[in-house]
C-alpha atoms as a PDB file:
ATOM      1  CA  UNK A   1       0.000   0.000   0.000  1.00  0.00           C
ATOM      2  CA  UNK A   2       2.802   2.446   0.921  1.00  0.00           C
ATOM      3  CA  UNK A   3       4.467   1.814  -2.299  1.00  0.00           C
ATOM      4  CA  UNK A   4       1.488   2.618  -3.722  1.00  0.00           C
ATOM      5  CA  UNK A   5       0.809   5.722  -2.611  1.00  0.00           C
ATOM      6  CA  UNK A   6       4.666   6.595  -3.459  1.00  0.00           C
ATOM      7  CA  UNK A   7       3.952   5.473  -6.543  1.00  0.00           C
ATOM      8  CA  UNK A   8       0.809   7.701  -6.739  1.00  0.00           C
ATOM      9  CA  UNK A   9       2.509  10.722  -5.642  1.00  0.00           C
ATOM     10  CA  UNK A  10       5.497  10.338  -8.062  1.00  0.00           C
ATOM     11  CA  UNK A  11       2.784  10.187 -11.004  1.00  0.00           C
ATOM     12  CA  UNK A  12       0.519  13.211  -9.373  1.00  0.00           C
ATOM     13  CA  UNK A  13       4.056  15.063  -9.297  1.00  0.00           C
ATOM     14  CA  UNK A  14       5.137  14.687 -13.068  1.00  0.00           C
ATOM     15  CA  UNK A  15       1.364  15.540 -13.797  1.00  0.00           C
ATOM     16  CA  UNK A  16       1.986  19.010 -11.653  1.00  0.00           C
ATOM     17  CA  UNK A  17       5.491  19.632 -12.795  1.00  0.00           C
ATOM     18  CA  UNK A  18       4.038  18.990 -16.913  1.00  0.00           C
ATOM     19  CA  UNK A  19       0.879  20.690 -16.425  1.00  0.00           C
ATOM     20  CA  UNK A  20       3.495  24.076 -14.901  1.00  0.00           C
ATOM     21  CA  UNK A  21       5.212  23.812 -18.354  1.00  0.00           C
ATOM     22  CA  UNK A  22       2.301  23.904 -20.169  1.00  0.00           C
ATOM     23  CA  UNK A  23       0.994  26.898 -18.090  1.00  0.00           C
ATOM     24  CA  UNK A  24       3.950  28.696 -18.345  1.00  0.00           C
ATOM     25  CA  UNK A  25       4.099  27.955 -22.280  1.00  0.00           C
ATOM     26  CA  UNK A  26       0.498  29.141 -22.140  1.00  0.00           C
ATOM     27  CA  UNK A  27       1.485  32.369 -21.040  1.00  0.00           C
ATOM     28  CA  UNK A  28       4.015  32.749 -23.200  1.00  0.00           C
ATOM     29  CA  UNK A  29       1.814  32.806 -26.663  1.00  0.00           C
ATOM     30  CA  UNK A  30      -0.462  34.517 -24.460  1.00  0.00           C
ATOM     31  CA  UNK A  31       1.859  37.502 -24.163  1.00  0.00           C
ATOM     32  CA  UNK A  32       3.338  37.185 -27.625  1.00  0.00           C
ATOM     33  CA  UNK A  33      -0.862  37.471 -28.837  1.00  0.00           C
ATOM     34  CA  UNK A  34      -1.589  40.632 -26.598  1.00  0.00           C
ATOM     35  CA  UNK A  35       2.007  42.258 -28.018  1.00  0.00           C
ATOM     36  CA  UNK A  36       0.956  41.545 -31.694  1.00  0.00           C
ATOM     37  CA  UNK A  37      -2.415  42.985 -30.507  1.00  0.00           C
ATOM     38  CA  UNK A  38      -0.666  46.066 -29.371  1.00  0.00           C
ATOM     39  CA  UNK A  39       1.172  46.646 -32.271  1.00  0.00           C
ATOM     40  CA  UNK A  40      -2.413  46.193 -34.595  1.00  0.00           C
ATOM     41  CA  UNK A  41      -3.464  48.511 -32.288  1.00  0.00           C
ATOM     42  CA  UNK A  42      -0.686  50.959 -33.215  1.00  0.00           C
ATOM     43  CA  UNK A  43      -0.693  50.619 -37.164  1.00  0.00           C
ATOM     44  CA  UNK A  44      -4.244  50.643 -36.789  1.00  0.00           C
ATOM     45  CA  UNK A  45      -4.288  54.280 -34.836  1.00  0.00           C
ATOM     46  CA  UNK A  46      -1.216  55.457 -37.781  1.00  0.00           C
ATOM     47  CA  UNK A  47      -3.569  54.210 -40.470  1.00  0.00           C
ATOM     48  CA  UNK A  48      -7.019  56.468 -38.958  1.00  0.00           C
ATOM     49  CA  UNK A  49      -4.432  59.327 -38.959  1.00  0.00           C
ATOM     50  CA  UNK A  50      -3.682  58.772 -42.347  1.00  0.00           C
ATOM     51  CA  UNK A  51      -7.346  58.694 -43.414  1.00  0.00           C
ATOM     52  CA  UNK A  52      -8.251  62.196 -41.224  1.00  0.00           C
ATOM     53  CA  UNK A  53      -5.112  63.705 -43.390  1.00  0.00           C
ATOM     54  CA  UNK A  54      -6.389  62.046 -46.927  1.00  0.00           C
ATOM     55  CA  UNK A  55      -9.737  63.393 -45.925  1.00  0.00           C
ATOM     56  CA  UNK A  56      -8.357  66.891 -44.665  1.00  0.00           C
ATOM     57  CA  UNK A  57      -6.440  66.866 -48.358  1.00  0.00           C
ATOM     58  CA  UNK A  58      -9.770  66.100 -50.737  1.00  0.00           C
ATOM     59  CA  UNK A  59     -11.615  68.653 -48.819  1.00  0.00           C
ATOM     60  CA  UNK A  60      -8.913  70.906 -49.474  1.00  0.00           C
ATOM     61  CA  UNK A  61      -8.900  70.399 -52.935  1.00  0.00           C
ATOM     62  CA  UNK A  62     -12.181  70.387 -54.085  1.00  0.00           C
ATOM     63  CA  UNK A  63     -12.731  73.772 -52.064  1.00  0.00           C
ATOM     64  CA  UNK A  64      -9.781  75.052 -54.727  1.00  0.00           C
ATOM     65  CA  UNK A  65     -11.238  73.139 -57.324  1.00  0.00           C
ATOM     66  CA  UNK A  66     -15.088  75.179 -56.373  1.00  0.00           C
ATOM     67  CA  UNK A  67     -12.781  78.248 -56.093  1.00  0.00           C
ATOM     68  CA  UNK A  68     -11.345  77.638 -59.503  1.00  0.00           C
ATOM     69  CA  UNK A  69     -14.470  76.509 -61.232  1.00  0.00           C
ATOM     70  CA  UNK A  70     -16.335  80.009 -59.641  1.00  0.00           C
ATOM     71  CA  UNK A  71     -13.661  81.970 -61.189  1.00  0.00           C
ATOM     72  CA  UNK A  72     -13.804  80.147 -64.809  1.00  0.00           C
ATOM     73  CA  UNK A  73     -17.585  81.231 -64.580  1.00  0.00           C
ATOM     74  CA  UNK A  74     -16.853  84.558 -63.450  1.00  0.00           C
ATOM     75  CA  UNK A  75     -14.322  85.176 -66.228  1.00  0.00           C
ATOM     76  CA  UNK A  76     -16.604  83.831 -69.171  1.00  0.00           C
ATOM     77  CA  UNK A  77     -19.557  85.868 -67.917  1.00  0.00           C
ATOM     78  CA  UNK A  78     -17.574  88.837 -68.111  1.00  0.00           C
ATOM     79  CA  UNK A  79     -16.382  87.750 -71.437  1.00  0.00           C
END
């Protein structure tokens, strides 16, 4: 019986000491997934900059381009 329960305990201790490894390899992906997150995160906040400039740009231009086109009329009705 006692070298049963020995026996037991060896087993229930390489269960403990392989399910540790596993958690700690676990953790490990689990941290590289929330740094890759991070980083999406990041390009995703560059890229929503990017659009407010692009968008900042067109309405820009077509305020020169109404500008323009008003003065084109302007000039051929005084033509």
């Amino acid at each position: 019986m006692n070298e049963q329960l020995k026996q037991e305990n060896s087993n229930l201790k390489q269960m403990t000491n392989y399910m540790s490894l596993k958690n700690n390899e676990i953790q490990k992906k689990v941290t590289e997934l929330e740094n890759y997150n991070h980083g999406l995160m990041k390009i995703l906040d560059l890229q929503k900059a990017a659009n407010n400039f692009q968008e900042q740009k067109i309405a820009i231009l077509e305020t020169n381009l109404s500008l323009i086109n008003e003065q084109d009329y302007k000039n051929k009705s005084g033509e």
